[in-house]
Protein backbone atom coordinates (compact mmCIF):
# COMPACT_ATOMS: atom_id res chain seq x y z
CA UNK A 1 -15.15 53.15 36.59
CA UNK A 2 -11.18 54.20 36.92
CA UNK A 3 -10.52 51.84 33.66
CA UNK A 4 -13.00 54.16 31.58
CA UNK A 5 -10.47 57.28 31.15
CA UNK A 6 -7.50 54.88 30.42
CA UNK A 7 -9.34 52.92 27.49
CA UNK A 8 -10.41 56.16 26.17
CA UNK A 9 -6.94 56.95 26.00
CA UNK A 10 -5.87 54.33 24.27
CA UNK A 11 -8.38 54.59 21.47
CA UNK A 12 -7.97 58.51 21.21
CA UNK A 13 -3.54 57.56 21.16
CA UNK A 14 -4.54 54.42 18.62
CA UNK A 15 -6.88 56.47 15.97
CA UNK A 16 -4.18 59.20 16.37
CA UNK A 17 -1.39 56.68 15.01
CA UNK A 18 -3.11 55.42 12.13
CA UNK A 19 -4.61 58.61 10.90
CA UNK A 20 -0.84 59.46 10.63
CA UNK A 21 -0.47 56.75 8.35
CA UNK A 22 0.31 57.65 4.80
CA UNK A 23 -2.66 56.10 2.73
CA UNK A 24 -1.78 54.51 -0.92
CA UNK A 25 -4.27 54.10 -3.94
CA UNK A 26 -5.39 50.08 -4.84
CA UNK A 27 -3.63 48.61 -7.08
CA UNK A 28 -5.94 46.08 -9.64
CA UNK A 29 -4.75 43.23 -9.45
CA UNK A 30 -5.38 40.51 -12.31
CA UNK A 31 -3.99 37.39 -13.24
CA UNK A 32 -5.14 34.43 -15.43
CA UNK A 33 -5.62 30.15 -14.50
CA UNK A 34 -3.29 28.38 -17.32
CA UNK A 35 -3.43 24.69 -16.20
CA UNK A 36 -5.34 23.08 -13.02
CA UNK A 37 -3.82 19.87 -11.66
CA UNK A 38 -6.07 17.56 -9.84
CA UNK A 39 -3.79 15.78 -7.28
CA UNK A 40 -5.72 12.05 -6.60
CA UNK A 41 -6.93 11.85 -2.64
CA UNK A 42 -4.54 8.78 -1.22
CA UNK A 43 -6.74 5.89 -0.32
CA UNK A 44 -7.01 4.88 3.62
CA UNK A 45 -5.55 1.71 4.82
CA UNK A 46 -5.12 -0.09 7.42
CA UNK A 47 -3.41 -3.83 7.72
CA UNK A 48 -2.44 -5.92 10.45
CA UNK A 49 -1.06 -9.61 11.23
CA UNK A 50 -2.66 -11.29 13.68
CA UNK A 51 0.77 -12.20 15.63
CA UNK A 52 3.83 -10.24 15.00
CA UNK A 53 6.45 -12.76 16.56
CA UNK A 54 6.03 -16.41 15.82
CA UNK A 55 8.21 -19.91 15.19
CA UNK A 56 9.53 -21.16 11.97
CA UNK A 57 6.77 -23.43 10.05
CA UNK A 58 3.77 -21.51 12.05
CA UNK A 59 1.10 -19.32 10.17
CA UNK A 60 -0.64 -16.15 10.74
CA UNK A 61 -3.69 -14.47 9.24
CA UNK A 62 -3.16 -11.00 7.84
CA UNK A 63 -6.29 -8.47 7.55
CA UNK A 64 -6.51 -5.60 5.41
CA UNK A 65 -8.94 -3.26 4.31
CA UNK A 66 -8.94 0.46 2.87
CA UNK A 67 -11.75 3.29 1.94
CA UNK A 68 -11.00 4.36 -1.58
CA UNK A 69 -9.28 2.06 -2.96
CA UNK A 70 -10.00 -0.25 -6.17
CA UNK A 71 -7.22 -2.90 -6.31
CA UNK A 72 -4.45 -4.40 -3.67
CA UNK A 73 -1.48 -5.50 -4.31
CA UNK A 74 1.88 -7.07 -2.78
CA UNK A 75 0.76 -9.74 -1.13
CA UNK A 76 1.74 -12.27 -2.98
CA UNK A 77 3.49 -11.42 -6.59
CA UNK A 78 3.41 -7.78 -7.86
CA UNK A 79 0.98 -8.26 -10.43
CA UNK A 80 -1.91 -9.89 -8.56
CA UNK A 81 -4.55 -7.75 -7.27
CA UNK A 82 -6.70 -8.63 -4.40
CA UNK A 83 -9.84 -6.99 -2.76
CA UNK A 84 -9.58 -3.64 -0.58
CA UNK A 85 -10.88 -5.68 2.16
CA UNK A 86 -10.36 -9.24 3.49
CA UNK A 87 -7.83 -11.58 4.93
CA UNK A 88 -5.15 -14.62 4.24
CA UNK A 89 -3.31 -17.04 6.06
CA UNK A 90 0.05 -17.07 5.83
CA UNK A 91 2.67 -19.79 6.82
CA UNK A 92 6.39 -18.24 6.89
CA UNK A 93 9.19 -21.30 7.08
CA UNK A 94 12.29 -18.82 6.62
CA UNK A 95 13.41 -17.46 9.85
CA UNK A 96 13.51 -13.59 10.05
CA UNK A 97 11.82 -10.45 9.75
CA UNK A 98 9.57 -10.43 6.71
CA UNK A 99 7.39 -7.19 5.77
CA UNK A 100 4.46 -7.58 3.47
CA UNK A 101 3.81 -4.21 2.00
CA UNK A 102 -0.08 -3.65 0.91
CA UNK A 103 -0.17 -0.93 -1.63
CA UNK A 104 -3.79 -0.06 -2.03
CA UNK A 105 -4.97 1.65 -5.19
CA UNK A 106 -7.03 4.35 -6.36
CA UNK A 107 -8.67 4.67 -9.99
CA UNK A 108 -7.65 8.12 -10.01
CA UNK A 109 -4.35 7.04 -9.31
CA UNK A 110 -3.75 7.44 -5.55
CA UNK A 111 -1.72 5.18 -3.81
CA UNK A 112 -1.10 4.39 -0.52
CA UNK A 113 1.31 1.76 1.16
CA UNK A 114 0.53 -0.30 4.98
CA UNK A 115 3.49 -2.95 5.69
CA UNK A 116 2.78 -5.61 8.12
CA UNK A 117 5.94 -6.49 9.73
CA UNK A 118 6.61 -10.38 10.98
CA UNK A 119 9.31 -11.45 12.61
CA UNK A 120 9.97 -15.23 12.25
CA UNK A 121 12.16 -17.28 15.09
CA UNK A 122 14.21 -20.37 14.41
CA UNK A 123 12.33 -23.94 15.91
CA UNK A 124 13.10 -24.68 19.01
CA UNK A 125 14.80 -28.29 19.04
């Protein structure tokens, strides 16, 4: 019951402050939509390989697949397109760190980009 006074206080102190406020007329405020842009909703990806080290002359299988997307591409050349969702083996004969980058593609126009890293080591003689 002692906190009852003090909160009173408060609000009597508070209502006190803003009644001393100076109070302003609204303003009407208009304005007028020229152009809308509709920015395309990136595609979701996700691609992996299914070792990230191996040995000169050895193969791995890399898996992709997206929500979204119509094409993908980068695989192989720039121009081919392949499925949103599947897999290919891969055999990698030049040693060193190779990154396949899967650009998956929207028909709207939204484009998003996984890279599968592989790192390739020489043949041990």
């Amino acid at each position: 019951m002692k906190k009852l006074p003090f909160l009173l206080a408060i609000a009597v102190l508070a209502s006190g402050v803003f009644s001393a406020a100076p109070v302003q007329a609204a303003e009407t405020l208009s304005f007028e939509v020229t152009n809308i842009t509709i920015v395309p909703k990136p595609p979701t990806c996700y691609a992996r390989a299914s070792k990230r080290v191996i040995t000169s002359g050895d193969a791995v299988i890399i898996t992709w697949k997206s929500k979204g997307a119509e094409t993908m591409k980068g695989l192989s050349t720039a121009t081919a397109e392949w499925p949103t969702r599947g897999k290919q083996r891969v055999a990698i004969g030049v040693v060193g760190k190779h990154i396949f980058p899967l650009t998956f593609i929207t028909k709207d126009g939204g484009v998003a980009t996984c890279p599968v890293k592989v790192f390739v080591h020489p043949k041990k003689k």
